[in-house]
Protein backbone atom coordinates (compact mmCIF):
# COMPACT_ATOMS: atom_id res chain seq x y z
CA UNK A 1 3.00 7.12 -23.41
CA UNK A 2 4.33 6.62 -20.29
CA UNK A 3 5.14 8.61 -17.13
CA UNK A 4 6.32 8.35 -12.99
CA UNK A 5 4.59 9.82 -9.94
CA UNK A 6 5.25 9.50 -6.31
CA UNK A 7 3.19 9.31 -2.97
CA UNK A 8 4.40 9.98 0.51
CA UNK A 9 2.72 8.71 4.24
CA UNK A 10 3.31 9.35 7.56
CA UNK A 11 0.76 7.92 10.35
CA UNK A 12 0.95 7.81 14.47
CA UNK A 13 1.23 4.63 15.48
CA UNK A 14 -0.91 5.31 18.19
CA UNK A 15 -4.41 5.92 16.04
CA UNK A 16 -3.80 1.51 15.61
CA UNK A 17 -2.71 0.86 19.05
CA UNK A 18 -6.00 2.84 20.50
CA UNK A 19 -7.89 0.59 17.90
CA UNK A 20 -6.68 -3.07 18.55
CA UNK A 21 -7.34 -6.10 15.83
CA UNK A 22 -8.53 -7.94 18.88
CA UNK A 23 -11.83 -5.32 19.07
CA UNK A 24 -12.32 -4.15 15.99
CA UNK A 25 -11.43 -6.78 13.52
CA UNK A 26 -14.26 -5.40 10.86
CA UNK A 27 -11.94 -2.87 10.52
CA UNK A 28 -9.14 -4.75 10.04
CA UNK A 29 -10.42 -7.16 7.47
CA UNK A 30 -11.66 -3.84 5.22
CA UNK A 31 -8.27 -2.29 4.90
CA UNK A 32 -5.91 -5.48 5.10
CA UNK A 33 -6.13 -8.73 3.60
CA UNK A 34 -5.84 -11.99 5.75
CA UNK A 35 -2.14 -12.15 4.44
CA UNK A 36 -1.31 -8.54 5.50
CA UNK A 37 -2.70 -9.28 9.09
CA UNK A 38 -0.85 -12.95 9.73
CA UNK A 39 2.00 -10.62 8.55
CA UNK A 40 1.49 -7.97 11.37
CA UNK A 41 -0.03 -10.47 14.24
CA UNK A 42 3.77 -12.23 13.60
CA UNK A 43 4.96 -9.81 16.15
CA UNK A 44 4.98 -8.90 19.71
CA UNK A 45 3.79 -5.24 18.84
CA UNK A 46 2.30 -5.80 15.58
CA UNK A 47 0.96 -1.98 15.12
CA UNK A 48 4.05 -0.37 13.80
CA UNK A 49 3.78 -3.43 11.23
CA UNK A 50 0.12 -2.32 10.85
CA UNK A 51 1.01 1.36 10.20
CA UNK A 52 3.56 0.74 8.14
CA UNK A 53 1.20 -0.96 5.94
CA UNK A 54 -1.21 1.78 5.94
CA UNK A 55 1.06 3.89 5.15
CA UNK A 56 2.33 2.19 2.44
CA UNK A 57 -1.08 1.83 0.83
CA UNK A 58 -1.52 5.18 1.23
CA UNK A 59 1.44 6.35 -0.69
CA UNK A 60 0.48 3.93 -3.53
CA UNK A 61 -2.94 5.09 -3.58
CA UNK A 62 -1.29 8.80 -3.81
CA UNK A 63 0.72 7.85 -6.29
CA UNK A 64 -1.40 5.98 -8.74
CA UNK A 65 -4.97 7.00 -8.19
CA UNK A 66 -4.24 10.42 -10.64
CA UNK A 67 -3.67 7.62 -13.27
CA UNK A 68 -4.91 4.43 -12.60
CA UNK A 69 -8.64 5.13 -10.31
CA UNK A 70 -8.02 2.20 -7.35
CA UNK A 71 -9.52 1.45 -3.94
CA UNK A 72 -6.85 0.89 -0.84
CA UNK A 73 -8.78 -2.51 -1.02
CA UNK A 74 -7.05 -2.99 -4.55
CA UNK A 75 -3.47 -2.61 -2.64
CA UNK A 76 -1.62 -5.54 -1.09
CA UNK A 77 1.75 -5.03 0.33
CA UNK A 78 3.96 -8.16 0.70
CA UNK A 79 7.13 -8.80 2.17
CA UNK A 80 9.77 -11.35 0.10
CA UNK A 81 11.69 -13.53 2.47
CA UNK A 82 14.32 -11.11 2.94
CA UNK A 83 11.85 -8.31 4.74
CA UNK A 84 11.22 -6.37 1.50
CA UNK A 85 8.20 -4.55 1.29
CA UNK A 86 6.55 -4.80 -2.56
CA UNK A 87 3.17 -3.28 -3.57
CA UNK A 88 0.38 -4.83 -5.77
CA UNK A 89 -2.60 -3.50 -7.43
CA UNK A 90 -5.90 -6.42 -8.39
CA UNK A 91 -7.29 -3.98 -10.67
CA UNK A 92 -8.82 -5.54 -14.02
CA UNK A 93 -6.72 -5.70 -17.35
CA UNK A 94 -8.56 -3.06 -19.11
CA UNK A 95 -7.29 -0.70 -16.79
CA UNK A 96 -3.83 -0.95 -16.90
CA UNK A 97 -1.63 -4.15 -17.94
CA UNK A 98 0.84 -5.11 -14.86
CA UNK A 99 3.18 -5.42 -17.00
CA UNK A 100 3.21 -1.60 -18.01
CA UNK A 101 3.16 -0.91 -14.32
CA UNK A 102 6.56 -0.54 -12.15
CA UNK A 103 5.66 0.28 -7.99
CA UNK A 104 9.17 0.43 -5.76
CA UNK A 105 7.45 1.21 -1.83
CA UNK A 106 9.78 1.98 1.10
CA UNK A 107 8.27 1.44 4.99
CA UNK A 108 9.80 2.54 7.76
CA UNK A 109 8.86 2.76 11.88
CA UNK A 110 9.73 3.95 14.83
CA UNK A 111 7.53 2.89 17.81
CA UNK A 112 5.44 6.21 17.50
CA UNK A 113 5.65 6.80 13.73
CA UNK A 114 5.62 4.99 10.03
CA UNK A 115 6.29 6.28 7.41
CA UNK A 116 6.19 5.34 3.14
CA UNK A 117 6.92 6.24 0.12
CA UNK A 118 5.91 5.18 -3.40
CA UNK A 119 7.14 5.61 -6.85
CA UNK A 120 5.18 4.32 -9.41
CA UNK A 121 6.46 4.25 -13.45
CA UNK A 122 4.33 3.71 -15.91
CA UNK A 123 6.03 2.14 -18.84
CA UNK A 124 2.58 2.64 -20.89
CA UNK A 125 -0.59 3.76 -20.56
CA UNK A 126 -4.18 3.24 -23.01
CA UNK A 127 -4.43 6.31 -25.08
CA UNK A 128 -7.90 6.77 -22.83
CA UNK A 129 -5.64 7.08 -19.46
CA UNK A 130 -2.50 9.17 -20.76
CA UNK A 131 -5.44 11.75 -22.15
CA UNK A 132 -7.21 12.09 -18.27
């Protein structure tokens, strides 16, 4: 059985920019991985990048958490050479099999606000997640 769901975030830029890297790295390092921050610290104002990740994790989260229980942790965003965004989930195999598992993610930013979106299709699911 299979099925699709969606997720949606918006997030001030600002709530990153009051928070710099620089003084609170802790926080940093617990919602984005080493890769995600290189990616961000790249530019001159790296907190739109920032947002835009959070909000892309976000909207993954919202759209596969009712199916598929993850942590924002569990979420890596990536960007292909070409700038586009792409979503994984680390979750083990006996949750759900990657392969059965389709995420398209779309960031966008302004200097004052990101936004994302997620759709996530599920091509199959364990009898034990389709029944929840």
């Amino acid at each position: 059985m299979g099925g699709w769901s969606i997720g949606m975030d918006i997030i001030e830029v600002r709530r990153f920019r009051q928070h710099p890297q620089s003084k609170y790295p802790h926080f940093y390092a617990r919602v984005f991985n080493e890769a995600e921050q290189e990616y961000c610290l790249r530019y001159g104002d790296p907190y739109p990048h920032f947002s835009g990740i959070f909000a892309a994790k976000e909207a993954v989260f919202k759209a596969i958490n009712k199916v598929v229980p993850v942590k924002l942790s569990q979420i890596t965003i990536e960007h292909d050479n070409k700038g586009e965004p792409a979503a994984k989930i680390d979750t083990p195999m006996t949750v759900i099999d990657p392969k059965n598992l389709e995420i398209k993610i779309s960031i966008s930013h302004t200097n004052t606000l990101a936004l994302a979106w997620a759709f996530v299709l599920y091509k199959s699911l364990s009898s034990e997640l389709a029944e929840q």
